[in-house]
N, C-alpha and C. Protein backbone atom coordinates (compact mmCIF):
# COMPACT_ATOMS: atom_id res chain seq x y z
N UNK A 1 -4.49 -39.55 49.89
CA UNK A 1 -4.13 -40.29 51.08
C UNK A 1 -5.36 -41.00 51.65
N UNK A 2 -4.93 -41.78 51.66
CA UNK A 2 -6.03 -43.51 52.87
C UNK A 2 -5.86 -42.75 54.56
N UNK A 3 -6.61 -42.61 55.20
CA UNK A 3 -6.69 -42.86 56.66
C UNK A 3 -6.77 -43.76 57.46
N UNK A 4 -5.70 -45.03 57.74
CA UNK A 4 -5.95 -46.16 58.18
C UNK A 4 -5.60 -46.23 59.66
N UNK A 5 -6.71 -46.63 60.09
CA UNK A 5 -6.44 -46.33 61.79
C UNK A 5 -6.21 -44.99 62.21
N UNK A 6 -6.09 -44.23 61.89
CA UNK A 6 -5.78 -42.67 62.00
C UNK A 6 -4.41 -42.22 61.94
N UNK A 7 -4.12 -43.35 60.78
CA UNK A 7 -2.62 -42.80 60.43
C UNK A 7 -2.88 -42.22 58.53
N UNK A 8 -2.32 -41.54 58.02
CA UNK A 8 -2.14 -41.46 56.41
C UNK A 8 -1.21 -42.57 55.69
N UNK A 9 -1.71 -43.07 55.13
CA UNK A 9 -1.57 -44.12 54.19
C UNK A 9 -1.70 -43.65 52.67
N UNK A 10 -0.51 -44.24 51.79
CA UNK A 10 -0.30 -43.94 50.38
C UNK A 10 -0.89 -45.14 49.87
N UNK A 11 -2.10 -45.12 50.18
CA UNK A 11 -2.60 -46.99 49.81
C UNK A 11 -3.82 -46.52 48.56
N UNK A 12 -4.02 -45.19 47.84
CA UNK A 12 -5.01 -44.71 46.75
C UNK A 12 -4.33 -45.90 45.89
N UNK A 13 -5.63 -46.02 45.38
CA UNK A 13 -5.57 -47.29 44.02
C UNK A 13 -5.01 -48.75 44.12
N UNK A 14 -5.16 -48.96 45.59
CA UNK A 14 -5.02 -50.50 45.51
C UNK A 14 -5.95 -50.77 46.38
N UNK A 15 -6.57 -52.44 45.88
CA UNK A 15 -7.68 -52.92 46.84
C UNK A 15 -7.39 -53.13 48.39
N UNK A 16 -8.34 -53.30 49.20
CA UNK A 16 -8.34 -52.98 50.63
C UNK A 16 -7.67 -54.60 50.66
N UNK A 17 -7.89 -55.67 50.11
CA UNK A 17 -7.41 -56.97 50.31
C UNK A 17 -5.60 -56.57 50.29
N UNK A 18 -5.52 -55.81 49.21
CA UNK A 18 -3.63 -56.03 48.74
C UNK A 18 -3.34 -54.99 49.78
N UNK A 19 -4.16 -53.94 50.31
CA UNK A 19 -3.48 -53.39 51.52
C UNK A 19 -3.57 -53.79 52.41
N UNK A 20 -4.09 -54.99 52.66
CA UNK A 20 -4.25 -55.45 54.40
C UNK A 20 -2.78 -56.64 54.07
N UNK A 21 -2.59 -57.20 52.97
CA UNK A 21 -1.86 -58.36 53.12
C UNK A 21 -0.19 -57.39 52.92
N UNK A 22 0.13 -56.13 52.39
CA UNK A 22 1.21 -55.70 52.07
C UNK A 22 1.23 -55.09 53.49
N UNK A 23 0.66 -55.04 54.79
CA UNK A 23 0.63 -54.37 55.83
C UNK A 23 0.70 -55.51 57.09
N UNK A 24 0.69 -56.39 56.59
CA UNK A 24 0.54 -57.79 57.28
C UNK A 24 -0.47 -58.27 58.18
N UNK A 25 -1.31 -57.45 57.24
CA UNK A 25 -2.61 -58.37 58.57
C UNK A 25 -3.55 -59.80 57.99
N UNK A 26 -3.91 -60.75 58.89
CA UNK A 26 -4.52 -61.90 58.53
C UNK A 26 -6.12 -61.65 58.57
N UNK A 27 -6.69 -61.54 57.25
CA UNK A 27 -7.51 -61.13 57.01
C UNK A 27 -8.78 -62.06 58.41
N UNK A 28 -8.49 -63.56 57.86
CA UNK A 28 -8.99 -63.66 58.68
C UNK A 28 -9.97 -63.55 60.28
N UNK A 29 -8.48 -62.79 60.62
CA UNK A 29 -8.59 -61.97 62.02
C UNK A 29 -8.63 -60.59 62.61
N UNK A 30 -9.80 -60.25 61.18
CA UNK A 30 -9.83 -58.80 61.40
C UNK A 30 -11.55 -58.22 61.20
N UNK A 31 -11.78 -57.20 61.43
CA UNK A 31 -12.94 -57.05 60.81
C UNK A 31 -12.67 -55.16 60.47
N UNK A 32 -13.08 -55.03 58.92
CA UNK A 32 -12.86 -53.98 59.14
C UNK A 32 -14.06 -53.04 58.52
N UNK A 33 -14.22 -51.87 59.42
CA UNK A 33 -14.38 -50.40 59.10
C UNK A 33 -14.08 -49.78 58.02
N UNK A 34 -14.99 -49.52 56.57
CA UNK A 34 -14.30 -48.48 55.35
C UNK A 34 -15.60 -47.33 55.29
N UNK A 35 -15.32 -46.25 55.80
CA UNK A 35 -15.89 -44.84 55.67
C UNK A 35 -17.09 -45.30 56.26
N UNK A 36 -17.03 -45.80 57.62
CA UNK A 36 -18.27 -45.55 58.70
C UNK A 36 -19.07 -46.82 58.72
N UNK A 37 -18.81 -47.89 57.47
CA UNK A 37 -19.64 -49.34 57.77
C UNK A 37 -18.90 -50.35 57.72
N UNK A 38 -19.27 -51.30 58.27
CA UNK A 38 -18.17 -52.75 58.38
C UNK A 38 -18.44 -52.95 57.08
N UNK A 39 -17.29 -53.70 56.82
CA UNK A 39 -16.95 -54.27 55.21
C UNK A 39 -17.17 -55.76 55.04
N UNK A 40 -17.93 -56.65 54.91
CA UNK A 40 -18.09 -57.93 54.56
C UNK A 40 -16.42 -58.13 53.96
N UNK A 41 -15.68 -59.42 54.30
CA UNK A 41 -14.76 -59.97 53.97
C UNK A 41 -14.34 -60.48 52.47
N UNK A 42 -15.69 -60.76 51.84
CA UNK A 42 -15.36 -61.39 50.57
C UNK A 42 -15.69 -59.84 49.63
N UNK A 43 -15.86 -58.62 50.34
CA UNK A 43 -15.70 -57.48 49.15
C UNK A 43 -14.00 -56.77 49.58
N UNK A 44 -13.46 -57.22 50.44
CA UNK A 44 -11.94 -56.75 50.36
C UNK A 44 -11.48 -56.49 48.70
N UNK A 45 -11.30 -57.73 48.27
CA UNK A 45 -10.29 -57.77 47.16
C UNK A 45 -11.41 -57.05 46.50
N UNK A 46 -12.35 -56.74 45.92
CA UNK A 46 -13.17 -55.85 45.32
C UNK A 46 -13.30 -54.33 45.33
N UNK A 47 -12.57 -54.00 46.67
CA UNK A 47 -13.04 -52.66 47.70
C UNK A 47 -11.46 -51.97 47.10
N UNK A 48 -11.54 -50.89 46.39
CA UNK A 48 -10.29 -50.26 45.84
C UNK A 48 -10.35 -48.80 46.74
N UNK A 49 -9.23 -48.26 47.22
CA UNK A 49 -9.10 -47.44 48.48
C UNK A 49 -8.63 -46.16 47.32
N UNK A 50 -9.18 -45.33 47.66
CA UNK A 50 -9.37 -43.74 47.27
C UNK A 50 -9.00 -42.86 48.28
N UNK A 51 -8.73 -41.62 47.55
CA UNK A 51 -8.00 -40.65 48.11
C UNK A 51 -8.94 -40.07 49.30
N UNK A 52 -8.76 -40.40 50.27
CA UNK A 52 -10.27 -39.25 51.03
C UNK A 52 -10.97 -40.51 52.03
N UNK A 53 -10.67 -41.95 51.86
CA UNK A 53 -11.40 -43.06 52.03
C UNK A 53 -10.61 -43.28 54.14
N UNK A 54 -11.46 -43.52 55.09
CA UNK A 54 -11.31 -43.52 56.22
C UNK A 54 -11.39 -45.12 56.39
N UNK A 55 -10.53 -45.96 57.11
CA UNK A 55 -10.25 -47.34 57.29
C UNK A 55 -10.20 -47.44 58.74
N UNK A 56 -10.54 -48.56 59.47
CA UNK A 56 -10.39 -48.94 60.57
C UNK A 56 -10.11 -50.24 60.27
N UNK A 57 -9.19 -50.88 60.99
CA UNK A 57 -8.83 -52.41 61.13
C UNK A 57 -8.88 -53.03 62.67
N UNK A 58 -9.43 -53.58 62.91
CA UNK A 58 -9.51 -54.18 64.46
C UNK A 58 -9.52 -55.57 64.44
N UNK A 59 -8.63 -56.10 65.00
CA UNK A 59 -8.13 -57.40 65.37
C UNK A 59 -8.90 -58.26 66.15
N UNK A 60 -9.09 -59.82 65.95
CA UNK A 60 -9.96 -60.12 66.81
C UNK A 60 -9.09 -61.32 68.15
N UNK A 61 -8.01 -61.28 68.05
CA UNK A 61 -6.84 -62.16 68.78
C UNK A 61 -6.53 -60.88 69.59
N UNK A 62 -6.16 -61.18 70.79
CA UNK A 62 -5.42 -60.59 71.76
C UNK A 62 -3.86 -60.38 71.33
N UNK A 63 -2.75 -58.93 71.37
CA UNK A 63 -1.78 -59.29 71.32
C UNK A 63 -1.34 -58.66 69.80
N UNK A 64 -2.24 -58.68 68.73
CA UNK A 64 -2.04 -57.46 67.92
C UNK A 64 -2.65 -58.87 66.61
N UNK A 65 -2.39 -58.61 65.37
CA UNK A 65 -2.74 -58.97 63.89
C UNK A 65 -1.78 -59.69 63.67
């Protein structure tokens, strides 16, 4: 299990890019948190989410993602 936002997520073995877009967020307008450091944007689709792996997503628009 993924910890995303402090929920459990079945997101092991897919990249952090295909879980932000199957979850609907605009990458764009996000910046995110993977296990304690911000994640540069262009290593999303690179960044593959493991069992144990802690996520934060924070929006940068008022009003939600």
């Amino acid at each position: 299990m993924v910890k995303v936002n402090g929920e459990p997520q079945e997101a092991a073995g897919e990249s952090l890019a295909a879980y932000l877009a199957a979850a609907g967020y605009d990458i764009r307008a996000v910046a995110v948190e993977y296990n304690g450091a911000i994640l540069p944007k262009e290593r999303y689709a690179a960044t593959v989410l493991a069992d144990g792996d802690v996520v934060e997503v924070v929006c940068f628009m008022g009003g939600g993602c």
